[in-house]
C-alpha atoms as a PDB file:
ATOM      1  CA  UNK A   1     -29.667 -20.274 -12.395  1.00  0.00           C
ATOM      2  CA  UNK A   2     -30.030 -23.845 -12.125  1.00  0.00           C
ATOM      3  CA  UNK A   3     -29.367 -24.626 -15.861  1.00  0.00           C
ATOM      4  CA  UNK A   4     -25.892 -22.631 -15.651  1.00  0.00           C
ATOM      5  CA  UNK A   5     -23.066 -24.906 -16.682  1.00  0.00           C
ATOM      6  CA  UNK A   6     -20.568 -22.626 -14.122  1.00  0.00           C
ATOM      7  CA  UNK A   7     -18.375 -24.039 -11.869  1.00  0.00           C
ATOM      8  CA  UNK A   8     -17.338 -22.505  -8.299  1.00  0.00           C
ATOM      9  CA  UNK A   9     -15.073 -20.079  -7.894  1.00  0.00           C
ATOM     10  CA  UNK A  10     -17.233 -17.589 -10.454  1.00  0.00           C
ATOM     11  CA  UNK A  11     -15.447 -14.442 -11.893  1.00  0.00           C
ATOM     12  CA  UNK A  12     -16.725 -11.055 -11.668  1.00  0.00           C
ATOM     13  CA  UNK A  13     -15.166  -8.202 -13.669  1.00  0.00           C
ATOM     14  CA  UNK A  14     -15.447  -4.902 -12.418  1.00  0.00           C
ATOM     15  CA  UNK A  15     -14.409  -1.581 -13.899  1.00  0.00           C
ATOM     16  CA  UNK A  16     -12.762   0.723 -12.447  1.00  0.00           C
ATOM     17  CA  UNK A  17     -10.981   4.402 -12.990  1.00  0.00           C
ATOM     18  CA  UNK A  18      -7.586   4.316 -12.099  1.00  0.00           C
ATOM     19  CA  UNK A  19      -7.423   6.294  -9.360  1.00  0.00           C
ATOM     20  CA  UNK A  20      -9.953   4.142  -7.394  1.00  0.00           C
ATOM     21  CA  UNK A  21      -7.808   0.989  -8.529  1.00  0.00           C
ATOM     22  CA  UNK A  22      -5.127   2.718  -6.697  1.00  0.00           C
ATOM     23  CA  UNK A  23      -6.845   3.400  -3.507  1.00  0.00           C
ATOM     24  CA  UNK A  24      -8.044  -0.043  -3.365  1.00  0.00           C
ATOM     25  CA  UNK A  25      -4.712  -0.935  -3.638  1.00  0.00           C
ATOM     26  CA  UNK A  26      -3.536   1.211  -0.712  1.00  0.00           C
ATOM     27  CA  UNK A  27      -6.275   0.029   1.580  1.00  0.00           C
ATOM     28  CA  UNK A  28      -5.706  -3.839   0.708  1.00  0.00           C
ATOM     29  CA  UNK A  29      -1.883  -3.114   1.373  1.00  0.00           C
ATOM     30  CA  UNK A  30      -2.753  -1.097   5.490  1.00  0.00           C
ATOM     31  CA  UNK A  31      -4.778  -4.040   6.091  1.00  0.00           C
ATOM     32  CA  UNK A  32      -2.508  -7.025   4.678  1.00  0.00           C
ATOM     33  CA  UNK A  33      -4.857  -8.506   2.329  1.00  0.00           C
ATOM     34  CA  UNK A  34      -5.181  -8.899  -1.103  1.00  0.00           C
ATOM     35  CA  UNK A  35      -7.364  -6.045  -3.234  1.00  0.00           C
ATOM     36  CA  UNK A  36      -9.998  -9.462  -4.153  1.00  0.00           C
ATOM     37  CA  UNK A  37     -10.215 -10.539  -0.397  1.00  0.00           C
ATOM     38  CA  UNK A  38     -11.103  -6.299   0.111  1.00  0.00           C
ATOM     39  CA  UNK A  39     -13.436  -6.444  -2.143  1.00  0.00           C
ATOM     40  CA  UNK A  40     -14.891 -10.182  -1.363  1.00  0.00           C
ATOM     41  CA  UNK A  41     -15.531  -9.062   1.975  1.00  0.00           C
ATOM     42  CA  UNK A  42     -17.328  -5.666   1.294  1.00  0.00           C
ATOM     43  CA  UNK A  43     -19.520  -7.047  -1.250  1.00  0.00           C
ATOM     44  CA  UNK A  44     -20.748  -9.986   0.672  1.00  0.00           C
ATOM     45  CA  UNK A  45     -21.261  -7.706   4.072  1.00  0.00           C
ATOM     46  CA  UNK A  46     -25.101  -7.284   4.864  1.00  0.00           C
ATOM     47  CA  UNK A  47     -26.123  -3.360   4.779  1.00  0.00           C
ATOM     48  CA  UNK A  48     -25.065  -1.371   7.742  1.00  0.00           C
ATOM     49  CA  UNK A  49     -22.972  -3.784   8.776  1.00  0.00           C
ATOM     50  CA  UNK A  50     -18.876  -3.430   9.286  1.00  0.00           C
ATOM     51  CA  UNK A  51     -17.168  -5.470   6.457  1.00  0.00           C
ATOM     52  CA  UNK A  52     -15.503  -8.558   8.199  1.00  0.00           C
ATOM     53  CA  UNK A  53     -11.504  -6.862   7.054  1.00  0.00           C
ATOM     54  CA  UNK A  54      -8.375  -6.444   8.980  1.00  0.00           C
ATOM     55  CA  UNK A  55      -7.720  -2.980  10.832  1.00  0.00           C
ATOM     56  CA  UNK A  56      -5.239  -0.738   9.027  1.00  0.00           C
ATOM     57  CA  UNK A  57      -1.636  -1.872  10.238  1.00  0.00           C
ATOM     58  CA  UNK A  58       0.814   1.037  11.866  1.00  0.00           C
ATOM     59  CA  UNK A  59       3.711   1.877  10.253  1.00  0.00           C
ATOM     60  CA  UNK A  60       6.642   2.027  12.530  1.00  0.00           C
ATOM     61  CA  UNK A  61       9.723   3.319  10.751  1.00  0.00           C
ATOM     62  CA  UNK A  62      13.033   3.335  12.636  1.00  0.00           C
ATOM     63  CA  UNK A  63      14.720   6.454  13.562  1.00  0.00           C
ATOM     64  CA  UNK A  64      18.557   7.616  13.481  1.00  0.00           C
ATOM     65  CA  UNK A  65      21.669   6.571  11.369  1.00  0.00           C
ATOM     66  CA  UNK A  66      19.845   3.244  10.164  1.00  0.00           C
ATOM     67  CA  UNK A  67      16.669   4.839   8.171  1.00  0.00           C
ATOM     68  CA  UNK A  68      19.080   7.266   6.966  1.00  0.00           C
ATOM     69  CA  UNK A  69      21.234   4.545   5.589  1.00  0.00           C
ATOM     70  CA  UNK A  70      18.527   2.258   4.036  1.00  0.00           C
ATOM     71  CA  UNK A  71      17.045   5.119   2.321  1.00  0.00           C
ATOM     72  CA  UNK A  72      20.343   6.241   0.775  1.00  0.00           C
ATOM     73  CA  UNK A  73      21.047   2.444  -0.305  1.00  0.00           C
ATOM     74  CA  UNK A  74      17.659   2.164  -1.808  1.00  0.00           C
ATOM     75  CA  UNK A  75      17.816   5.927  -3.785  1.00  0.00           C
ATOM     76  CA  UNK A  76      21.726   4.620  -4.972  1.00  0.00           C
ATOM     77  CA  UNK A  77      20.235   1.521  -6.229  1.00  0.00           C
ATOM     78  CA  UNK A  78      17.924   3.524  -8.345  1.00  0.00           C
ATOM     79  CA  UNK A  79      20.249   6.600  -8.941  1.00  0.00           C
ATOM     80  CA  UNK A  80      23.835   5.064  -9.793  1.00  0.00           C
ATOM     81  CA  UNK A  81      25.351   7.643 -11.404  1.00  0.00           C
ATOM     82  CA  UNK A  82      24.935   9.560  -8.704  1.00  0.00           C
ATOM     83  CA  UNK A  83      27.500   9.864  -5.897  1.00  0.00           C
ATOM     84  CA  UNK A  84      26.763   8.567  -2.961  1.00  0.00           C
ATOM     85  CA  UNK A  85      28.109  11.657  -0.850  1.00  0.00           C
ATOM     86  CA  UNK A  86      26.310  13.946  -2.577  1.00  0.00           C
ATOM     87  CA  UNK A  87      22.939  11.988  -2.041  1.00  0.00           C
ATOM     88  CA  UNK A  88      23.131  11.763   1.813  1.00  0.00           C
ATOM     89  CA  UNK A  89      22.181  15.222   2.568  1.00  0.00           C
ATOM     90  CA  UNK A  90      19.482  15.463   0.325  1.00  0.00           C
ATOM     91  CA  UNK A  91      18.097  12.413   1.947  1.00  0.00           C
ATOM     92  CA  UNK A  92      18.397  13.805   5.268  1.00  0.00           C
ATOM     93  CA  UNK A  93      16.679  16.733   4.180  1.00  0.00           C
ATOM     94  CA  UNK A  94      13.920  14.829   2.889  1.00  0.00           C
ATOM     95  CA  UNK A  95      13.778  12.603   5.831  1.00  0.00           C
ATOM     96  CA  UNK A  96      13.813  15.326   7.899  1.00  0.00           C
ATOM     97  CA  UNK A  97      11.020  16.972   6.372  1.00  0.00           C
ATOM     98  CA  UNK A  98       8.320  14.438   6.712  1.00  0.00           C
ATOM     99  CA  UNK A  99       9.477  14.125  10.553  1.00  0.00           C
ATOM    100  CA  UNK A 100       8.503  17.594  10.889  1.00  0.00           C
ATOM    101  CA  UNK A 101       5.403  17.910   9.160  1.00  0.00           C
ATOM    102  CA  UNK A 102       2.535  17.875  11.356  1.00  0.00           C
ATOM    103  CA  UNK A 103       0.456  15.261  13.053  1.00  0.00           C
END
């Protein structure tokens, strides 16, 4: 297009459902990049070739008293009218259950 009056950086709109939005999203977020520099760099990779993006990043989540605590601060920030006391051991139980489910 050497008669195009466009200037550099060009948009591109793409559509998308919502539910593939969302796992864009999620995949930007492992790897620590925006959902643009995801796409950028798996539209510009040659075929059969690994897209140039960050690995997915562990999650390490701390154990004992202190997880318990942040997640009861964070469900009384949302949940006020709720009693603290009577949201600890429904946390726990919650906590608890993702601990056990399976690997």
């Amino acid at each position: 297009m050497p008669d195009s009056n466009r200037q550099l950086p060009v948009r591109v709109d793409l559509r998308l459902t919502e539910e593939e939005r969302e796992y864009l999203n999620e995949e930007a977020l492992k790897r620590g990049i925006s959902r643009q520099e995801l796409l950028r760099a798996r539209v510009l990779t040659e075929a059969n070739e690994p897209a140039p993006i960050p690995e997915i990043k562990p999650v390490h989540y701390s154990s004992g008293r202190d997880s318990i605590d942040r997640a009861i601060e964070a469900v009384t920030r949302v949940y006020s009218y709720v009693p603290r006391h009577k949201l600890e051991p429904i946390v726990c139980t919650v906590i608890c259950a993702l601990n056990a489910r399976p690997k």
